[in-house]
PDB file of N, CA and C in Angstrom:
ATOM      1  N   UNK A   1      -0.893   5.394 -24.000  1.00  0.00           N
ATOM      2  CA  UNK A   1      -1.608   6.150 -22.996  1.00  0.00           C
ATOM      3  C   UNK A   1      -3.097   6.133 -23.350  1.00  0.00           C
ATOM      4  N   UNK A   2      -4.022   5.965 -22.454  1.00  0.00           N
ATOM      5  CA  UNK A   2      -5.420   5.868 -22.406  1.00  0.00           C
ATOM      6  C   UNK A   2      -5.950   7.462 -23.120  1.00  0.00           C
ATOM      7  N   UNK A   3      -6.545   7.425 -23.991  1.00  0.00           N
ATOM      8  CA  UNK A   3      -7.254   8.544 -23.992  1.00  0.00           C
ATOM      9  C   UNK A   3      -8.698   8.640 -23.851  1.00  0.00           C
ATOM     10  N   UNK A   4      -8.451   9.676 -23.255  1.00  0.00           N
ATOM     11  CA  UNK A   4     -10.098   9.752 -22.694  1.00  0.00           C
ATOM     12  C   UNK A   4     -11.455  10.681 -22.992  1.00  0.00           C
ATOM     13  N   UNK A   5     -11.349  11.290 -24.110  1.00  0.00           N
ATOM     14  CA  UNK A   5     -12.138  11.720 -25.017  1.00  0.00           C
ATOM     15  C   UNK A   5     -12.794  10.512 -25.411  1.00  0.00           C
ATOM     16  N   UNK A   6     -13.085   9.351 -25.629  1.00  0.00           N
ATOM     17  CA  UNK A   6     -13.908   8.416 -25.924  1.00  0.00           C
ATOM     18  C   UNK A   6     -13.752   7.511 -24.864  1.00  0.00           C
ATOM     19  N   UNK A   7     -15.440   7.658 -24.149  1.00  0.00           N
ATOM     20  CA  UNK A   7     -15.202   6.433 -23.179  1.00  0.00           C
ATOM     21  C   UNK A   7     -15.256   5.059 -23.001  1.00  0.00           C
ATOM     22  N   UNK A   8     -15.203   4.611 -24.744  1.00  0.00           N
ATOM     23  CA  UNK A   8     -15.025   3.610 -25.231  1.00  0.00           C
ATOM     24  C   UNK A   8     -13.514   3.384 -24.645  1.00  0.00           C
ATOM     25  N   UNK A   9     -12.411   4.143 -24.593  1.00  0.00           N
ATOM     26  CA  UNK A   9     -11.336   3.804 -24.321  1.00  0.00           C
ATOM     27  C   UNK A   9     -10.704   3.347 -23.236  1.00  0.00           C
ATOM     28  N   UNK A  10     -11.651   3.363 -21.889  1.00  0.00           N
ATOM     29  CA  UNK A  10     -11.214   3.403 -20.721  1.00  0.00           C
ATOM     30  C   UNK A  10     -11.949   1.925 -20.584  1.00  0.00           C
ATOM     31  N   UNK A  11     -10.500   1.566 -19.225  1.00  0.00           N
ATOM     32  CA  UNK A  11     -11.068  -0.304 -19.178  1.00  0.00           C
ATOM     33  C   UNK A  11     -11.436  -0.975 -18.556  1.00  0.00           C
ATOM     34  N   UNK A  12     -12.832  -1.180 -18.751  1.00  0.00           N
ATOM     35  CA  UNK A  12     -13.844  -1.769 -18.173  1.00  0.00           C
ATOM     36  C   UNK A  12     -12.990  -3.381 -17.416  1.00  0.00           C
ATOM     37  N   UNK A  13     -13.515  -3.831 -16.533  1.00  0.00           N
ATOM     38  CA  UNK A  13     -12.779  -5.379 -16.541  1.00  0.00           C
ATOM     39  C   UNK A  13     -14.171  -6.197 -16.840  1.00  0.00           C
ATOM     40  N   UNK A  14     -13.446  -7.416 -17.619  1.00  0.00           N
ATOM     41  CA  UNK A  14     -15.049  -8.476 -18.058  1.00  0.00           C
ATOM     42  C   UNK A  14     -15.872  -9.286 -16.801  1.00  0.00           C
ATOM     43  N   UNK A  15     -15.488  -8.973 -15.375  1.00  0.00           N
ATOM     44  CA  UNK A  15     -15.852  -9.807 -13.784  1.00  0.00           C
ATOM     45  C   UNK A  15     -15.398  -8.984 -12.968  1.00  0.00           C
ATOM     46  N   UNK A  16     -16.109  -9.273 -12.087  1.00  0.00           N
ATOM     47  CA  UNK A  16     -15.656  -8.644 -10.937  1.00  0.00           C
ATOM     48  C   UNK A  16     -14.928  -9.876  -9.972  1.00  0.00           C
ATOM     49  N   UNK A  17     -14.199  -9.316  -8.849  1.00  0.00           N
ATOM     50  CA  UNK A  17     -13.079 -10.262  -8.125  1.00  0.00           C
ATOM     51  C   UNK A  17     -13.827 -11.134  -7.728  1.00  0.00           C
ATOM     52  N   UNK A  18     -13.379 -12.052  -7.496  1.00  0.00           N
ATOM     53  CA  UNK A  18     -13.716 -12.829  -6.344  1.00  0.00           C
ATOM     54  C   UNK A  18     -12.990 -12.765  -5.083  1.00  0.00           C
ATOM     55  N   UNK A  19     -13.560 -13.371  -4.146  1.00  0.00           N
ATOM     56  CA  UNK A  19     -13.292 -12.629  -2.654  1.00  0.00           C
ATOM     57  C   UNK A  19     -11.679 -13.310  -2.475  1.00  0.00           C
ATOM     58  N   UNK A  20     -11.112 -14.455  -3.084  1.00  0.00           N
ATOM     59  CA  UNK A  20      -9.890 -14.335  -2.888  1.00  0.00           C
ATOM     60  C   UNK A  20      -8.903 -14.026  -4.088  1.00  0.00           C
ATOM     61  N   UNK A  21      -9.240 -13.412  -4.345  1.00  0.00           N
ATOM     62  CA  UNK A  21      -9.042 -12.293  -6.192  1.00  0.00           C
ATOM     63  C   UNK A  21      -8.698 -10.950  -5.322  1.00  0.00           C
ATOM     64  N   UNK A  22      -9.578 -10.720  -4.354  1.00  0.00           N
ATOM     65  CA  UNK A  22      -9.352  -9.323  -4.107  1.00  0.00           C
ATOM     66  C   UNK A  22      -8.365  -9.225  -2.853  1.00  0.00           C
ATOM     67  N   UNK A  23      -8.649 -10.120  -1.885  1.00  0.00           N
ATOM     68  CA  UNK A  23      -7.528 -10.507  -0.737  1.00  0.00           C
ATOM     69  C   UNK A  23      -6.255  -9.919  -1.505  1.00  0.00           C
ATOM     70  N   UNK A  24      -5.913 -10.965  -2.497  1.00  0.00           N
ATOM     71  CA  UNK A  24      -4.602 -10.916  -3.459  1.00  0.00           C
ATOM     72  C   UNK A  24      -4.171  -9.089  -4.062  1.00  0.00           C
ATOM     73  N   UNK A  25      -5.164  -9.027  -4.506  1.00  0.00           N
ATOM     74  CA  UNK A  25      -5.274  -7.571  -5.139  1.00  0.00           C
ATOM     75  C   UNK A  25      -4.765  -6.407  -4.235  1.00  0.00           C
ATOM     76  N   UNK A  26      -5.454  -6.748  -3.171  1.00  0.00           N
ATOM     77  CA  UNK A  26      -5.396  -6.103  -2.000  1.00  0.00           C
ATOM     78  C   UNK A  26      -3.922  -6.173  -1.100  1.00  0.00           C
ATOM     79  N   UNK A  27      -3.727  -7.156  -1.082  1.00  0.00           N
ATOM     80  CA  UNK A  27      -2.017  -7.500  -0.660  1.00  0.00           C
ATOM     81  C   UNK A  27      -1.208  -6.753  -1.195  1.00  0.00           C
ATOM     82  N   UNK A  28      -1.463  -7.210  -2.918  1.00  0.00           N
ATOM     83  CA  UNK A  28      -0.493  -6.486  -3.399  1.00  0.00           C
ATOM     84  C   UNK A  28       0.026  -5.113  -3.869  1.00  0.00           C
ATOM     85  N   UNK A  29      -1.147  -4.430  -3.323  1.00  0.00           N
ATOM     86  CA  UNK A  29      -1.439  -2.566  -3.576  1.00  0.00           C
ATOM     87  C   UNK A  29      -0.804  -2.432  -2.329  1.00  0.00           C
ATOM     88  N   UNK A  30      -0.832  -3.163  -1.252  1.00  0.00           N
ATOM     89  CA  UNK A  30      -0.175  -2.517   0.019  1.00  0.00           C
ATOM     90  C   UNK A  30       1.344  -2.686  -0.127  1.00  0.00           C
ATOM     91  N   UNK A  31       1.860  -3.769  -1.027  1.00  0.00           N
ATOM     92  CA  UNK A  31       3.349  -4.124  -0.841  1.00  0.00           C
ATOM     93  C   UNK A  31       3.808  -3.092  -2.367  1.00  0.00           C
ATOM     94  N   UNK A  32       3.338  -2.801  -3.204  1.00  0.00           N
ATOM     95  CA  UNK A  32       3.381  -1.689  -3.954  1.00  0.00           C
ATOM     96  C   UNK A  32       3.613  -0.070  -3.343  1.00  0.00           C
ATOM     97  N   UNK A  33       2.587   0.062  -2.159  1.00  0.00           N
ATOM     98  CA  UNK A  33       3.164   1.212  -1.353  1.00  0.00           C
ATOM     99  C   UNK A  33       3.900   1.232  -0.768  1.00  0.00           C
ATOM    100  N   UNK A  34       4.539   0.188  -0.002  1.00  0.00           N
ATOM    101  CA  UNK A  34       5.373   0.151   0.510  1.00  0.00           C
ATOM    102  C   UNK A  34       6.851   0.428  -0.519  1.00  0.00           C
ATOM    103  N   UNK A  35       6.405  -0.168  -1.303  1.00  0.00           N
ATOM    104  CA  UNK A  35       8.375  -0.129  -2.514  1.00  0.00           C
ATOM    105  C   UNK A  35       7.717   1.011  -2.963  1.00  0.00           C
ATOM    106  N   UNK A  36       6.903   1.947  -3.280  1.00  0.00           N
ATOM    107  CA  UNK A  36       6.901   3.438  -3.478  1.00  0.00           C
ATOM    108  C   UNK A  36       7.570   3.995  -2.135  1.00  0.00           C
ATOM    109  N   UNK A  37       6.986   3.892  -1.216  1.00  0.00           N
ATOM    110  CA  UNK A  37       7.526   4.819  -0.254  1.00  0.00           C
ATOM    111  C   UNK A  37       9.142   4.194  -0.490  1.00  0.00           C
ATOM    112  N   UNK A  38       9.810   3.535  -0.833  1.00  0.00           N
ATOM    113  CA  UNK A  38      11.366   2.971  -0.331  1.00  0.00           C
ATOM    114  C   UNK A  38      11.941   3.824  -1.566  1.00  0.00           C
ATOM    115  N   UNK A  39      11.209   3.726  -2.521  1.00  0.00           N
ATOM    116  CA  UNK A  39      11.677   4.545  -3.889  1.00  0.00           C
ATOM    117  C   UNK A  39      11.905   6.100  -3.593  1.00  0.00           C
ATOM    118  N   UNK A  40      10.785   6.686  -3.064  1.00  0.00           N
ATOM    119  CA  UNK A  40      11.262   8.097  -3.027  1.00  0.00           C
ATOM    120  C   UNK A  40      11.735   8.512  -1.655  1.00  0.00           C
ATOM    121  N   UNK A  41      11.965   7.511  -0.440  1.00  0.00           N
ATOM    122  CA  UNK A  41      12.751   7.735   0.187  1.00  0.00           C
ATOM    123  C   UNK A  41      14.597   7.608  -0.448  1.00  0.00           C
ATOM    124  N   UNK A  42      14.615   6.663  -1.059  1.00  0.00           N
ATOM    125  CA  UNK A  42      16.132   6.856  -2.296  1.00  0.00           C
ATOM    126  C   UNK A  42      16.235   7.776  -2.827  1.00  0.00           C
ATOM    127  N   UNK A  43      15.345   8.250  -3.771  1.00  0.00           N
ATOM    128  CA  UNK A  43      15.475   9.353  -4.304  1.00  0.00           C
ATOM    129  C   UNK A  43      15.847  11.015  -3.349  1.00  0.00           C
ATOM    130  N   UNK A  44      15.246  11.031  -2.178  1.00  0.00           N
ATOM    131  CA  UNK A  44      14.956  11.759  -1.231  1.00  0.00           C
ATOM    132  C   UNK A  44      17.052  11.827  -0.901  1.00  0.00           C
ATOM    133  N   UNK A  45      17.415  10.716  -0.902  1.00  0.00           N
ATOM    134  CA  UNK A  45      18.689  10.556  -0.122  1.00  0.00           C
ATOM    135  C   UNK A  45      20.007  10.809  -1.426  1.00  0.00           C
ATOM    136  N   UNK A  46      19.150  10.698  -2.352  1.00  0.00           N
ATOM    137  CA  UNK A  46      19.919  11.046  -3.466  1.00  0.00           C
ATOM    138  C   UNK A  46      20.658  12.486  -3.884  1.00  0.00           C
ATOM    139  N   UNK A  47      19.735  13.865  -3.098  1.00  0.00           N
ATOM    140  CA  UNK A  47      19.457  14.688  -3.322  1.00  0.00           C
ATOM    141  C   UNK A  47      19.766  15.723  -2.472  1.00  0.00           C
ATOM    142  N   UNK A  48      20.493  16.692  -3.147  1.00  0.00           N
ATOM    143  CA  UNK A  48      20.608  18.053  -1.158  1.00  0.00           C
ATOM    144  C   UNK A  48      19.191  19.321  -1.861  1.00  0.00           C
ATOM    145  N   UNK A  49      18.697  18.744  -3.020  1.00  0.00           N
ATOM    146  CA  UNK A  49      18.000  19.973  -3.177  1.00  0.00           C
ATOM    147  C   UNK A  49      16.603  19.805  -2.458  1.00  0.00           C
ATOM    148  N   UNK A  50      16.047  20.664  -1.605  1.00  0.00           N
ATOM    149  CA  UNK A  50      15.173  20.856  -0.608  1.00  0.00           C
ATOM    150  C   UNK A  50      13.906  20.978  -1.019  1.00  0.00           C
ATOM    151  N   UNK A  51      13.339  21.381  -2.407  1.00  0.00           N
ATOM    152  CA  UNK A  51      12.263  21.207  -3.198  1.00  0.00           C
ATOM    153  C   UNK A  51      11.697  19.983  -3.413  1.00  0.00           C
ATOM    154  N   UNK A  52      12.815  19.435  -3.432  1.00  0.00           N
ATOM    155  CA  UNK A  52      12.526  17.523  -4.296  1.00  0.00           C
ATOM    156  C   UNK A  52      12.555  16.769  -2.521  1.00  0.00           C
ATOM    157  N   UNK A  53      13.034  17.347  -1.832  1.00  0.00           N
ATOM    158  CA  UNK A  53      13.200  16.195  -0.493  1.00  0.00           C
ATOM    159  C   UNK A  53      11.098  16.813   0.295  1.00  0.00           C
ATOM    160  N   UNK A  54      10.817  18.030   0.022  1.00  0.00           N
ATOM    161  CA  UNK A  54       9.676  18.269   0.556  1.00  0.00           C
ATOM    162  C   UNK A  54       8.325  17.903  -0.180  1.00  0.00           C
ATOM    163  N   UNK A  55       8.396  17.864  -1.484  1.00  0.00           N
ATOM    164  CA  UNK A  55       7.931  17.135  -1.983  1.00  0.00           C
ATOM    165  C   UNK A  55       7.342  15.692  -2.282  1.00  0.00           C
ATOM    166  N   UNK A  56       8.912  15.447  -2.078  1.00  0.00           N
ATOM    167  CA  UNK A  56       8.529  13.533  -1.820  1.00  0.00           C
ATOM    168  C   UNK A  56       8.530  13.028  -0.196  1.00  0.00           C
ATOM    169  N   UNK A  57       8.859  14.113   0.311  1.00  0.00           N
ATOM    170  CA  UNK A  57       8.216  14.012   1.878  1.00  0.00           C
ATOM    171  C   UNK A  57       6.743  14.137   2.253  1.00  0.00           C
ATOM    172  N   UNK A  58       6.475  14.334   1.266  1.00  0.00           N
ATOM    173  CA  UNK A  58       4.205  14.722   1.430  1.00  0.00           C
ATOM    174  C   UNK A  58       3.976  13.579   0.968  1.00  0.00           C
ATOM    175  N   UNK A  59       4.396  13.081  -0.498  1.00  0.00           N
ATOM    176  CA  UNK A  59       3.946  12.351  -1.159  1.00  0.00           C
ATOM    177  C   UNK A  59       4.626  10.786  -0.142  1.00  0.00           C
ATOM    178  N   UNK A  60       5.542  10.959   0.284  1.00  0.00           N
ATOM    179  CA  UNK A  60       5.515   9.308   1.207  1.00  0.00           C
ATOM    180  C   UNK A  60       4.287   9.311   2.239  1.00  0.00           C
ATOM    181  N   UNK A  61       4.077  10.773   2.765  1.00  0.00           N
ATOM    182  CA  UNK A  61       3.076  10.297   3.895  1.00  0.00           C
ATOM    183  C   UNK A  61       1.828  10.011   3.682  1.00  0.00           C
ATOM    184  N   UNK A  62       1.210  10.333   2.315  1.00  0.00           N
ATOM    185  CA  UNK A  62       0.148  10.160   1.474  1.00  0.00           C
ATOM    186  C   UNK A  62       0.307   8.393   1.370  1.00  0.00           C
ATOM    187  N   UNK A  63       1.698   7.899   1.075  1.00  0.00           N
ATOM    188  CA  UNK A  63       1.578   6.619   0.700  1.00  0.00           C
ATOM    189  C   UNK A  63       1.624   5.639   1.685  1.00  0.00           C
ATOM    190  N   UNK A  64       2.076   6.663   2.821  1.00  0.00           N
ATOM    191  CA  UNK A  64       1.539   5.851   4.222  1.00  0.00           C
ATOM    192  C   UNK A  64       0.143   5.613   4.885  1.00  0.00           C
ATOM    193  N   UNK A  65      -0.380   6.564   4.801  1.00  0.00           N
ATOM    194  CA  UNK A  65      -1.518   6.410   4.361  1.00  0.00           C
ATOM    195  C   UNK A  65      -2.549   5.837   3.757  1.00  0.00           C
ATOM    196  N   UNK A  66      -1.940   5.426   2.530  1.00  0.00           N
ATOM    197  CA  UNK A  66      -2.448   4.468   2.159  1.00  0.00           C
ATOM    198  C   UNK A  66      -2.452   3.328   2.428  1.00  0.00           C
ATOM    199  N   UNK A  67      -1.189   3.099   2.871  1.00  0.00           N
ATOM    200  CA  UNK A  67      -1.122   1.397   3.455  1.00  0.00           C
ATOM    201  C   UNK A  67      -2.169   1.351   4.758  1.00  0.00           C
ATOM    202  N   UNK A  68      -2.487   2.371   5.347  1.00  0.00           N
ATOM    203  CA  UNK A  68      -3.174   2.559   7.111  1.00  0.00           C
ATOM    204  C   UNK A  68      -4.253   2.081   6.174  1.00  0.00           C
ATOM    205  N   UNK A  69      -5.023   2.705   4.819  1.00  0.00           N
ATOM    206  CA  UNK A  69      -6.398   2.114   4.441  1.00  0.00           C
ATOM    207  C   UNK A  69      -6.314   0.968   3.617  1.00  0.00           C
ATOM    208  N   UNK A  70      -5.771   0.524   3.121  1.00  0.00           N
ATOM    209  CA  UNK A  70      -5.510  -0.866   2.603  1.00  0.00           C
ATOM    210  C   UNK A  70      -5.585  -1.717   3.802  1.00  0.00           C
ATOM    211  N   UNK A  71      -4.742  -1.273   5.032  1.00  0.00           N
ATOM    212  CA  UNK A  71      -4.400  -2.316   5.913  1.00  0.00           C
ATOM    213  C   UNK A  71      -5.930  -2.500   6.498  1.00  0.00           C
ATOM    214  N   UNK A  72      -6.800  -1.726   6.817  1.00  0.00           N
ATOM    215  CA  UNK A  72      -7.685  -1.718   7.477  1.00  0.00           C
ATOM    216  C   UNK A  72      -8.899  -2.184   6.991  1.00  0.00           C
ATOM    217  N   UNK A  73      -8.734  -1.956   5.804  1.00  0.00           N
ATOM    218  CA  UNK A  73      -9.628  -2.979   4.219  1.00  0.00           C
ATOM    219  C   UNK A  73      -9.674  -4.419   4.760  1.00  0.00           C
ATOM    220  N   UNK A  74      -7.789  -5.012   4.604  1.00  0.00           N
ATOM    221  CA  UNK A  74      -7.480  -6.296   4.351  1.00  0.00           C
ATOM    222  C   UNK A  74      -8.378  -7.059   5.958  1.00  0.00           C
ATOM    223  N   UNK A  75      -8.270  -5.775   7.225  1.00  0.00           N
ATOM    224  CA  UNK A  75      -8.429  -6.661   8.578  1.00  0.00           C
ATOM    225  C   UNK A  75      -9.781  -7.374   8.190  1.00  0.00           C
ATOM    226  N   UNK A  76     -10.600  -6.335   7.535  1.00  0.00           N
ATOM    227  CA  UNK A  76     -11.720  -6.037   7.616  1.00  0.00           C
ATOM    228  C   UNK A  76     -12.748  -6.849   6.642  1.00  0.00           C
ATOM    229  N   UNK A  77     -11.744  -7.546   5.849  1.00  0.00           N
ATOM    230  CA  UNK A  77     -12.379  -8.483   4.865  1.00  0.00           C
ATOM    231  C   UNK A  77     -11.523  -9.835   5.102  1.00  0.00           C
ATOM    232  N   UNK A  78     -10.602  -9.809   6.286  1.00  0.00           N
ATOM    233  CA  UNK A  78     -10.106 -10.772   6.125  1.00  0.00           C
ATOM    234  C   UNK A  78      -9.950 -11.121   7.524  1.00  0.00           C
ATOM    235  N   UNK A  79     -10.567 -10.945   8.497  1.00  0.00           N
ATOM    236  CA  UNK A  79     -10.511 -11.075  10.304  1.00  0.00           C
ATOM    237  C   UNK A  79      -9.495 -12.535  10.262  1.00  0.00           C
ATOM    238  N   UNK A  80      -9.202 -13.545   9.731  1.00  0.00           N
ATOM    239  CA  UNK A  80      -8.490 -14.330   9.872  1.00  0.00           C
ATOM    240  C   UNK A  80      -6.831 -13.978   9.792  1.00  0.00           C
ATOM    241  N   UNK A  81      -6.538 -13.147   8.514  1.00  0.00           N
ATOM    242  CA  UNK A  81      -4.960 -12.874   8.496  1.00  0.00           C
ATOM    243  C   UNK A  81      -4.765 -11.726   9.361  1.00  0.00           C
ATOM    244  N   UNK A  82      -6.045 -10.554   9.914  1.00  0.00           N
ATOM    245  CA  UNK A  82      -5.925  -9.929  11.033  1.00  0.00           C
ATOM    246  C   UNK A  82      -5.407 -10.619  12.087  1.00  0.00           C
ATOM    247  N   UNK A  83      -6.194 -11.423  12.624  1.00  0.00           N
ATOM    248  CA  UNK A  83      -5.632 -12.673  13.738  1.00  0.00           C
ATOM    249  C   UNK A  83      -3.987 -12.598  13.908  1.00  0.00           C
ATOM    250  N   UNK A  84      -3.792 -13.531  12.630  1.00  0.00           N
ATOM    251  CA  UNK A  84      -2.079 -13.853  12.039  1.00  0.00           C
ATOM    252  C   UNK A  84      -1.391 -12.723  12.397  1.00  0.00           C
ATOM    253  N   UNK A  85      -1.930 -11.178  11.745  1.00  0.00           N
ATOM    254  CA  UNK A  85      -1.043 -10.343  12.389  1.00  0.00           C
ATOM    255  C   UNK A  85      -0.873  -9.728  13.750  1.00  0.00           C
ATOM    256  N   UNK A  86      -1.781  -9.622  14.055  1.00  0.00           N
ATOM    257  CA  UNK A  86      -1.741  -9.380  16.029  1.00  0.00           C
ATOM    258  C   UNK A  86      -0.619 -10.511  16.506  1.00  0.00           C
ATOM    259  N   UNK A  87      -0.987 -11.756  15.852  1.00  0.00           N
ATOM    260  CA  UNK A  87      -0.503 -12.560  16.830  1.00  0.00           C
ATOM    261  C   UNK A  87       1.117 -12.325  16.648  1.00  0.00           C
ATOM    262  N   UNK A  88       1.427 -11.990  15.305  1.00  0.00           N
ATOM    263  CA  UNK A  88       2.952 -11.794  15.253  1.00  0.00           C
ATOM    264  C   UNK A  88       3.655 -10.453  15.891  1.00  0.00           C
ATOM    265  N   UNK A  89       2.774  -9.495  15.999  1.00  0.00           N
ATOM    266  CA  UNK A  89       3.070  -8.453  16.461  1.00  0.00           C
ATOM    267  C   UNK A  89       3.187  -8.612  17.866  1.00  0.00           C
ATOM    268  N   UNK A  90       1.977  -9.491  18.785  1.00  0.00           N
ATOM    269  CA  UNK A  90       2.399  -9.764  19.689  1.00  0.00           C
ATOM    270  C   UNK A  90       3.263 -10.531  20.289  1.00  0.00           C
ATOM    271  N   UNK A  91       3.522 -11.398  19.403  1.00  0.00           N
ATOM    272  CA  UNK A  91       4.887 -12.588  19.758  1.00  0.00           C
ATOM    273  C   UNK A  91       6.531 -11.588  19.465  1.00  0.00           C
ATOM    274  N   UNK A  92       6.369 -10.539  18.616  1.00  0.00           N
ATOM    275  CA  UNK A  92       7.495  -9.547  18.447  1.00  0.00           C
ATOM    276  C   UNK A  92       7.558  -8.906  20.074  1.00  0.00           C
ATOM    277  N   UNK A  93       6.436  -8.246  20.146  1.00  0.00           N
ATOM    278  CA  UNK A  93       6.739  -7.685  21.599  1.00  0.00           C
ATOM    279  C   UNK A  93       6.749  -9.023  22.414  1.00  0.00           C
ATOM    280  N   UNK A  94       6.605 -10.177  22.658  1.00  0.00           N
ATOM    281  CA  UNK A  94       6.941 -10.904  24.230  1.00  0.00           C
ATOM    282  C   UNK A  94       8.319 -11.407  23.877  1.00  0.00           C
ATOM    283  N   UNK A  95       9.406 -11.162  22.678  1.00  0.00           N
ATOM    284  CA  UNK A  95      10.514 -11.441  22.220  1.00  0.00           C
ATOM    285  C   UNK A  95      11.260 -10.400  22.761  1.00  0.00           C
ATOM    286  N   UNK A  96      10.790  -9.218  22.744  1.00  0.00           N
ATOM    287  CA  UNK A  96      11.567  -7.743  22.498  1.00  0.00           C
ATOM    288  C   UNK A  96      11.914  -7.700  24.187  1.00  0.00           C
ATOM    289  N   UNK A  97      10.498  -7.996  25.149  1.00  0.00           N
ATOM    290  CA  UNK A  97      10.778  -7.797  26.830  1.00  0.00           C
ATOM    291  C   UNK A  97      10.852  -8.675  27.593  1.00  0.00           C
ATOM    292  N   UNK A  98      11.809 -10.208  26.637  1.00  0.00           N
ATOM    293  CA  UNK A  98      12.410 -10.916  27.644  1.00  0.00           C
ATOM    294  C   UNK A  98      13.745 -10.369  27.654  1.00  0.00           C
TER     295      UNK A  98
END
């Protein structure tokens, strides 16, 4: 565990990203929230006690949340895989109302 009484201890990185360093980075914090939220929705189903289901009922919508600002990061640095996704979202709906 990091301790943090010396801020020698805390970790610096030796570069900063590069722009498809962070795309990546960025992907993968959103698919991380996503298997959090699936985790304490399990846990949630695991459970009849009502403390632990309200609890991890805040904390999923927090992690939904997060994906809404990640997602809006990725459009936003990445207008090309934005594209990609409209277009699949829209090819889902002209699938769904034939």
């Amino acid at each position: 565990m990091t301790e943090f009484m010396n801020i020698k201890n805390v970790y610096t990185p030796e570069r900063k990203l590069g722009e498809i360093e962070m795309l990546r980075a960025i992907k993968l914090a959103i698919a991380s929230e996503y298997e959090a939220i699936q985790i304490y929705q399990q846990i949630m189903e695991s459970t009849d006690n009502v403390n632990i289901k309200r609890v991890l009922a805040e904390i999923m919508t927090d992690e939904k949340h997060h994906v809404g600002g990640l997602n809006k990061l990725l459009e936003i640095l990445s207008p090309t895989d934005a594209q990609e996704y409209a277009y699949g979202a829209q090819e889902t709906l002209d699938n769904i109302s034939e």
